[in-house]
N, C-alpha and C. Protein backbone atom coordinates (compact mmCIF):
# COMPACT_ATOMS: atom_id res chain seq x y z
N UNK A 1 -10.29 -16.98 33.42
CA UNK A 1 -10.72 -15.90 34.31
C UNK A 1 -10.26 -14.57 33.73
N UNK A 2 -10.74 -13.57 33.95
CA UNK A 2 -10.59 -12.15 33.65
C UNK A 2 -10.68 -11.13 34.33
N UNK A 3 -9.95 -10.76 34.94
CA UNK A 3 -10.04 -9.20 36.27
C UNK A 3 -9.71 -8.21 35.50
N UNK A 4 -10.51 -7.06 35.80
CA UNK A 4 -9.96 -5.62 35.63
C UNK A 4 -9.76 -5.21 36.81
N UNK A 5 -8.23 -4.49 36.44
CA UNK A 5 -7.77 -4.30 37.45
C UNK A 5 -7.81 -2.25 36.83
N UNK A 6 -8.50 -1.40 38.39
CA UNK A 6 -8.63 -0.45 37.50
C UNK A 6 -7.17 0.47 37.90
N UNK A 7 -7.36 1.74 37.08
CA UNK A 7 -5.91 2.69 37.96
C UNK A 7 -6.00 2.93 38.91
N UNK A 8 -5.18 3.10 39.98
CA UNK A 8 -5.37 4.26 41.00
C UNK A 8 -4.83 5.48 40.88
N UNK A 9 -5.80 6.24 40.60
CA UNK A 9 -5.89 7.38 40.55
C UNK A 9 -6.33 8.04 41.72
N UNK A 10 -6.97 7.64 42.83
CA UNK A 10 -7.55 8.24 44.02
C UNK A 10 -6.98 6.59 44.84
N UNK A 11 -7.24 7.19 46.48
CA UNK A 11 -6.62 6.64 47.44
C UNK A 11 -7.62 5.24 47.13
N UNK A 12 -9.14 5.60 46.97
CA UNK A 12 -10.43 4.62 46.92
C UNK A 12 -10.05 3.08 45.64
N UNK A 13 -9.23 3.98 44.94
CA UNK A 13 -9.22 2.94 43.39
C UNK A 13 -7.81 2.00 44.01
N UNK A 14 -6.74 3.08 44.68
CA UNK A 14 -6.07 2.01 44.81
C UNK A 14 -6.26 0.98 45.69
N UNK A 15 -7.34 1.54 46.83
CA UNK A 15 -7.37 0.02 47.49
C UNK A 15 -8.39 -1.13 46.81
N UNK A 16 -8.88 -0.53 45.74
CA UNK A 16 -9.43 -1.73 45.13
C UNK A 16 -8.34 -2.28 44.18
N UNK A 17 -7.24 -1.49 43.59
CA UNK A 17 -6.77 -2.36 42.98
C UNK A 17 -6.08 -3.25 44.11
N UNK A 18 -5.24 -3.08 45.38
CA UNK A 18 -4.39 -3.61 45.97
C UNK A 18 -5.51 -4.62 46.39
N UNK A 19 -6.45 -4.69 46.63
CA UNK A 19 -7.81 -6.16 46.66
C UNK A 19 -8.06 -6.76 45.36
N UNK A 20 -7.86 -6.51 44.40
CA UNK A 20 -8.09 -7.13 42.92
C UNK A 20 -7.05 -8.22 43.07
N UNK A 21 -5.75 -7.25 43.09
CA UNK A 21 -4.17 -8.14 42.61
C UNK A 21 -4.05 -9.06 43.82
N UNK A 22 -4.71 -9.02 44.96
CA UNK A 22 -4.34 -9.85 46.13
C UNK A 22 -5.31 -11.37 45.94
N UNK A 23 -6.54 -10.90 45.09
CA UNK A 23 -7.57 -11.99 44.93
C UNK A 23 -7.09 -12.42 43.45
N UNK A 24 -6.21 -12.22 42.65
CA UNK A 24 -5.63 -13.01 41.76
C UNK A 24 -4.50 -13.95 42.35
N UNK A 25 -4.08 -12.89 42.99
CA UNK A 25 -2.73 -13.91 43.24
C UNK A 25 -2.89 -15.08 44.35
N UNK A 26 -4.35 -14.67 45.09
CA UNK A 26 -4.80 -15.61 45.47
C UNK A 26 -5.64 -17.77 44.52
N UNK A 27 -5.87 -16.99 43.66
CA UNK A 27 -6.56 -17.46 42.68
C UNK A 27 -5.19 -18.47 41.85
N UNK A 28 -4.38 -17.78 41.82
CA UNK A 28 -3.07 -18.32 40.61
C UNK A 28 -2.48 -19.33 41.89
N UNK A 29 -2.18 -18.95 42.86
CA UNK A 29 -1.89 -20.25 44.39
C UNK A 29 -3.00 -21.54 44.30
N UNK A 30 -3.59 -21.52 43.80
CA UNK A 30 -4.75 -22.58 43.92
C UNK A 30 -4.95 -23.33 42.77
N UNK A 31 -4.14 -22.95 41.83
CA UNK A 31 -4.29 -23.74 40.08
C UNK A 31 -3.36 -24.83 40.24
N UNK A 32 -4.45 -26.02 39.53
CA UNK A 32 -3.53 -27.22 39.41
C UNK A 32 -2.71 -27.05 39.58
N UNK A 33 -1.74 -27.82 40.36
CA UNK A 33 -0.26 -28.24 40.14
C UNK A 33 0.45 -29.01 38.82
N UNK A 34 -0.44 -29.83 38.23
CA UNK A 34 -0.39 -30.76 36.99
C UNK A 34 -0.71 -30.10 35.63
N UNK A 35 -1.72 -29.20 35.70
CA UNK A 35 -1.74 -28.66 34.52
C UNK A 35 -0.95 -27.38 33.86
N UNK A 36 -0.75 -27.12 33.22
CA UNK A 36 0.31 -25.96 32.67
C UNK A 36 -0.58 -24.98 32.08
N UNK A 37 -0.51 -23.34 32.59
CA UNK A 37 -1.64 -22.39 31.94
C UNK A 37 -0.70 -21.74 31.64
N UNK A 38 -1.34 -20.60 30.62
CA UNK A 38 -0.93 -19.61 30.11
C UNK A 38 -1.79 -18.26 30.28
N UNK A 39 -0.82 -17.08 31.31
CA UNK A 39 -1.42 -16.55 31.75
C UNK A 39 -0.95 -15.00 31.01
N UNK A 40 -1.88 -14.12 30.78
CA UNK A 40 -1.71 -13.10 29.49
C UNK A 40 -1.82 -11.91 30.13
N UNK A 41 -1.76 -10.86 30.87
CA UNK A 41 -1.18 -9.59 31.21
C UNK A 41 -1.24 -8.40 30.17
N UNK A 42 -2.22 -7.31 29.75
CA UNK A 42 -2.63 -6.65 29.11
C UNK A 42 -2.68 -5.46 29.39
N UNK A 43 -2.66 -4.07 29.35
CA UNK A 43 -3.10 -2.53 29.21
C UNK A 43 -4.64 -2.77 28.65
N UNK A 44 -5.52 -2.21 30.06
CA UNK A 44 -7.02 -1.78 29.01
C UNK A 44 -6.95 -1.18 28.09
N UNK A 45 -7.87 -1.15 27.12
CA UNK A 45 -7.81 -0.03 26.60
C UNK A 45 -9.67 0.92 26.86
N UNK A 46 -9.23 2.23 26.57
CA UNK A 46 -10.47 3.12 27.39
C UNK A 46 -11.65 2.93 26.15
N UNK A 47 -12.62 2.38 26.50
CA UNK A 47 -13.83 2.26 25.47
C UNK A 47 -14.41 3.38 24.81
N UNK A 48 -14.59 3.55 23.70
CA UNK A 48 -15.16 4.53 23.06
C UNK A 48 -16.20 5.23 23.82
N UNK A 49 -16.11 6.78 24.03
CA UNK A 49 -17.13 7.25 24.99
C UNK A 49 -18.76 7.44 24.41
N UNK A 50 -19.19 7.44 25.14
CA UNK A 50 -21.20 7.50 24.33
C UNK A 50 -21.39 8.63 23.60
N UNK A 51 -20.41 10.02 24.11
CA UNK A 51 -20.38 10.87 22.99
C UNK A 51 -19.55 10.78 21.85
N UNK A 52 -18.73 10.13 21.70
CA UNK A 52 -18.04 9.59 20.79
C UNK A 52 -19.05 8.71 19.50
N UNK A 53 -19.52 8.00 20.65
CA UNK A 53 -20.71 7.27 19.34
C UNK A 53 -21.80 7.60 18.77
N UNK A 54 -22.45 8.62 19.86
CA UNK A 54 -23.29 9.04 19.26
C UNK A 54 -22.68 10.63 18.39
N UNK A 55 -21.72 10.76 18.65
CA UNK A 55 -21.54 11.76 17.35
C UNK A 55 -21.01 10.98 15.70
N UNK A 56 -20.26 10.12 16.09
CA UNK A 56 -20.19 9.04 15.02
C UNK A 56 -21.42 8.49 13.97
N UNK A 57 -22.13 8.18 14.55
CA UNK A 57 -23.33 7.87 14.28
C UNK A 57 -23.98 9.10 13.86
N UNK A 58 -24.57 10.18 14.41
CA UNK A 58 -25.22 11.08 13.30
C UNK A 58 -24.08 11.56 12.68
N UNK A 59 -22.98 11.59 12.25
CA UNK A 59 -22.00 12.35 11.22
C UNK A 59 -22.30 10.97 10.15
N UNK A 60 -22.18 9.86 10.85
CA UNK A 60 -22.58 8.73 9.37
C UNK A 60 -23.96 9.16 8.37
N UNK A 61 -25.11 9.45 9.41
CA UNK A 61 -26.44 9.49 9.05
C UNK A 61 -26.43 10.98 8.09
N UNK A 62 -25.78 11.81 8.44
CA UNK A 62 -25.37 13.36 8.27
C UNK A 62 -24.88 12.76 6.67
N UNK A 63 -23.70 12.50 6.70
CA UNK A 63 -22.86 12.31 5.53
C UNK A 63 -23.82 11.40 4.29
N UNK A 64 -23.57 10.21 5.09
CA UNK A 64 -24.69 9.28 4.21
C UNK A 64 -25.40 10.41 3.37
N UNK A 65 -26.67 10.91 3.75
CA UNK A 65 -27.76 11.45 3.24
C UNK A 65 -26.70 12.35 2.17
N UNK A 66 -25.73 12.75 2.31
CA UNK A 66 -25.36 13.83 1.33
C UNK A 66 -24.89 12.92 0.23
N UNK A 67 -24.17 11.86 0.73
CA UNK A 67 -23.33 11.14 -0.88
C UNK A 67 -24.27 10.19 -1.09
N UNK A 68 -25.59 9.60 -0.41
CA UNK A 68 -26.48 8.92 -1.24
C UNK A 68 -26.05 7.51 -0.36
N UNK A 69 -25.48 7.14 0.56
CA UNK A 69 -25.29 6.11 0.97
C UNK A 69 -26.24 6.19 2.75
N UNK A 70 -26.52 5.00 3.01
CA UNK A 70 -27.55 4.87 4.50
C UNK A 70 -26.33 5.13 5.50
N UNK A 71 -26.72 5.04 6.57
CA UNK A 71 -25.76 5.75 7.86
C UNK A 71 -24.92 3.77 7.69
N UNK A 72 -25.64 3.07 7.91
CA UNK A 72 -24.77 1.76 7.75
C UNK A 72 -23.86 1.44 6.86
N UNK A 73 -24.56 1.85 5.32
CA UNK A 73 -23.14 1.38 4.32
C UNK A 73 -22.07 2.58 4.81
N UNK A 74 -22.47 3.65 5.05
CA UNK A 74 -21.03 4.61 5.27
C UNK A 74 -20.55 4.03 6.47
N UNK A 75 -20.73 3.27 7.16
CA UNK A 75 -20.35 2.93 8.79
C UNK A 75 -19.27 1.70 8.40
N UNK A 76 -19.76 0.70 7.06
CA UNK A 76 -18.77 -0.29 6.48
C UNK A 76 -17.77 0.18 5.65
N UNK A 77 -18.19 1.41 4.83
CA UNK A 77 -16.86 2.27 4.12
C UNK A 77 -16.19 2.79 5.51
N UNK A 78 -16.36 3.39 6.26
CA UNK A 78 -15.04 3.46 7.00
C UNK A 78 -14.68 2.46 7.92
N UNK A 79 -14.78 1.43 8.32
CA UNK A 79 -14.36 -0.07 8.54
C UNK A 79 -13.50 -0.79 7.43
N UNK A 80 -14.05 -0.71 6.22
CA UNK A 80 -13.01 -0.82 5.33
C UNK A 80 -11.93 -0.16 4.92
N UNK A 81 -12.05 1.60 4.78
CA UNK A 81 -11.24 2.52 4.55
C UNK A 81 -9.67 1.95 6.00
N UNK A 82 -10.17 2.15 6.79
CA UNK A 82 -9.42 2.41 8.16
C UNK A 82 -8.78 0.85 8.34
N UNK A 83 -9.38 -0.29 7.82
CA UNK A 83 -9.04 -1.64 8.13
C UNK A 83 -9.20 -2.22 9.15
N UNK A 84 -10.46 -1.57 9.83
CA UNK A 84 -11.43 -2.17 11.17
C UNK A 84 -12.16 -3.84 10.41
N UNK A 85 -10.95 -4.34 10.15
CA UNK A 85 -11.84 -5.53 9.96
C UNK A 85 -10.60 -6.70 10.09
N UNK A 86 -11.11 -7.64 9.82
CA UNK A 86 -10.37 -9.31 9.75
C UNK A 86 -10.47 -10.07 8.96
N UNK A 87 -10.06 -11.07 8.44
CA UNK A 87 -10.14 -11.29 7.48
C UNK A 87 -10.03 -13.00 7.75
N UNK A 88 -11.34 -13.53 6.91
CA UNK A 88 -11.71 -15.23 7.66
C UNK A 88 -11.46 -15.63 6.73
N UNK A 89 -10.69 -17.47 6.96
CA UNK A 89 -10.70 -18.13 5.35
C UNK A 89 -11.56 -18.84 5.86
N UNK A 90 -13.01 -18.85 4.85
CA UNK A 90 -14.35 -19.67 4.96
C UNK A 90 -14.12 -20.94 4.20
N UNK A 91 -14.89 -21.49 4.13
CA UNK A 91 -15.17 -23.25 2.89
C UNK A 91 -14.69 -22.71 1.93
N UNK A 92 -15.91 -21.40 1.32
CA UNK A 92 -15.45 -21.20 -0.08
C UNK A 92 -15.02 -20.04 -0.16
N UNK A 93 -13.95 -19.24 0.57
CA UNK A 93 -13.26 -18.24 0.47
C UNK A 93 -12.97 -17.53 1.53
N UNK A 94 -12.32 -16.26 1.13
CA UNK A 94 -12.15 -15.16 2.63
C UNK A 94 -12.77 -14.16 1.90
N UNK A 95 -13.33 -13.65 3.50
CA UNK A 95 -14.04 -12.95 3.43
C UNK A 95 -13.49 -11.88 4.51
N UNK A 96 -13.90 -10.25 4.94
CA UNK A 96 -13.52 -9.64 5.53
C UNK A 96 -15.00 -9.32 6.68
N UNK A 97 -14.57 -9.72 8.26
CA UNK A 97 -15.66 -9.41 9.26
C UNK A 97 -15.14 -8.22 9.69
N UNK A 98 -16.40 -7.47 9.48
CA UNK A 98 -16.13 -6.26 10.10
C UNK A 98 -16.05 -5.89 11.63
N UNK A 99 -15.36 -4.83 12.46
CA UNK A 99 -15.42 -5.07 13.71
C UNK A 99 -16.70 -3.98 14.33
N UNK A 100 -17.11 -4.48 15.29
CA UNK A 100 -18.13 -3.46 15.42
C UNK A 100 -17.91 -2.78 16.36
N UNK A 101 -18.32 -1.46 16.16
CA UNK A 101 -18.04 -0.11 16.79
C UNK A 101 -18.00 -0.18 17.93
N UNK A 102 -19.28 -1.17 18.58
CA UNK A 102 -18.98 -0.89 19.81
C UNK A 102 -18.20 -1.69 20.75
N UNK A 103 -17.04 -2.03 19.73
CA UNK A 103 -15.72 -2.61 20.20
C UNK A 103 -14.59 -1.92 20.13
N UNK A 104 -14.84 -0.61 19.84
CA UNK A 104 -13.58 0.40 19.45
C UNK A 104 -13.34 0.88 20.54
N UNK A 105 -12.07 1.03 20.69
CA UNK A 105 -11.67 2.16 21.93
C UNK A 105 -11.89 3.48 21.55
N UNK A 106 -11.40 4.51 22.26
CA UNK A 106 -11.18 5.99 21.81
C UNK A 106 -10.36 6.17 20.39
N UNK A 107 -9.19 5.94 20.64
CA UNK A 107 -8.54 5.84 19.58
C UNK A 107 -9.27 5.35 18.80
N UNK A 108 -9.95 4.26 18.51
CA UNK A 108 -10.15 3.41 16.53
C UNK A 108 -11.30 4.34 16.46
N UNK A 109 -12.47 5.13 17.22
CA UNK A 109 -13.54 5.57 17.15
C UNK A 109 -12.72 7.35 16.54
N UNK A 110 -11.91 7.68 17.11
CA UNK A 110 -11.39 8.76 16.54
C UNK A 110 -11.08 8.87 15.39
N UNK A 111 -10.14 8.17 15.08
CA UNK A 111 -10.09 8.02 13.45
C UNK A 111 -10.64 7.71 12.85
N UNK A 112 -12.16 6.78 13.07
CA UNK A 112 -13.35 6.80 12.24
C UNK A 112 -13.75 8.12 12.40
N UNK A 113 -13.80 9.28 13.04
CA UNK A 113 -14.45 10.43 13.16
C UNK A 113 -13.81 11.15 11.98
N UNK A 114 -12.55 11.49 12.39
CA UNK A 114 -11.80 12.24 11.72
C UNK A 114 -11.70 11.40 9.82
N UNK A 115 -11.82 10.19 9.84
CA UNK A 115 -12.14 9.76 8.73
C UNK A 115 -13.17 10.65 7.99
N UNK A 116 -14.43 10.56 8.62
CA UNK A 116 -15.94 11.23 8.12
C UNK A 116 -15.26 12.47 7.77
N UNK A 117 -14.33 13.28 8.42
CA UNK A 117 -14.28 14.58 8.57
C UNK A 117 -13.48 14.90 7.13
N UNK A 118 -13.19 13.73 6.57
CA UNK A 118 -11.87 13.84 5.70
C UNK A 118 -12.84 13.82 4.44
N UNK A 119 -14.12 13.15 4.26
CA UNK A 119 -14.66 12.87 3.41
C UNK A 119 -15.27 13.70 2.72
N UNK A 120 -15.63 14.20 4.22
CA UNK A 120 -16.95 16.04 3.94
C UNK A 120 -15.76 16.99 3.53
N UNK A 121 -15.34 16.94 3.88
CA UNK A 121 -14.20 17.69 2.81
C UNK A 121 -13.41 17.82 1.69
N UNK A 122 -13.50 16.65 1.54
CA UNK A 122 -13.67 15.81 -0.47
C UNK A 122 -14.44 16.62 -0.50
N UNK A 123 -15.64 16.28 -0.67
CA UNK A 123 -17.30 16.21 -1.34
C UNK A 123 -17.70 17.80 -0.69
N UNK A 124 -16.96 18.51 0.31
CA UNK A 124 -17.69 20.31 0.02
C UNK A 124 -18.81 19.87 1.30
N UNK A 125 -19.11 19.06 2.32
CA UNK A 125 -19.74 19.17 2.88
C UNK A 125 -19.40 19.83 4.44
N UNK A 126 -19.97 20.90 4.44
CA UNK A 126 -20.06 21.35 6.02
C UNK A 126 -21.10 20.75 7.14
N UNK A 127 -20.72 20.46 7.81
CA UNK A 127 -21.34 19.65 8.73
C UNK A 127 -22.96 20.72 9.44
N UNK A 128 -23.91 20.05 9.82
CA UNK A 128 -24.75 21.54 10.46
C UNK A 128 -24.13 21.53 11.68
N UNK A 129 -25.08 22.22 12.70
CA UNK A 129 -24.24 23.09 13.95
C UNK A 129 -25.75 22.74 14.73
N UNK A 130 -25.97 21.90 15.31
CA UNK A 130 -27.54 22.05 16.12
C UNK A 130 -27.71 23.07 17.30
N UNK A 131 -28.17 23.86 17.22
CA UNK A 131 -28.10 25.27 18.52
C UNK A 131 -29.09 24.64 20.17
């Protein structure tokens, strides 16, 4: 099972959380007696925002076009650069799976940004400015 439990930040959130944690702990009273679980307790983390991605995404497409690479291979250079990836031992080797973006929180999506930002600045590129 999996609840998000959200903040309370307003009077409204906390009574949903104080109904979340009451329907778990309802839930954990009712588990086998015989079987033994393991139960895991986490911090969300805040999902990358849509402006986040979509500025990500045209700064890839942006950049790309300048160093000659598609908005995708630059999207796997900084997955690799940053170490957004994992690393599988297959039959016949390891290999590295990349994670995909739209599994990043704020944070990993930031430093892919600021990555791009690091690059265009190698290479002399100023970003445009759309009015």
């Amino acid at each position: 099972m999996r609840y998000r439990i959200p903040k309370a930040t307003i009077p409204e959130l906390a009574a949903i959380r104080e109904q979340q944690i009451g329907r778990i702990m309802g839930n954990l009273r009712q588990l086998d007696k015989e079987t033994a679980f393991a139960i895991t307790i986490t911090p969300a983390k805040d999902r990358r925002t849509l402006d986040q991605n979509n500025k990500f995404h045209a700064m890839c497409q942006e950049l790309g076009d300048v160093l000659g690479y598609t908005c995708e291979e630059l999207k796997r250079l900084v997955k690799h650069e940053l170490g957004f990836f994992t690393v599988v031992d297959g039959a016949v080797g390891k290999i590295a799976r990349l994670d995909s973006s739209a599994n990043w929180d704020t944070e990993k999506m930031s430093r892919a940004i600021e990555q791009l930002n690091l690059w265009a600045i190698d290479v002399g590129h100023v970003w445009r400015v759309e009015s």
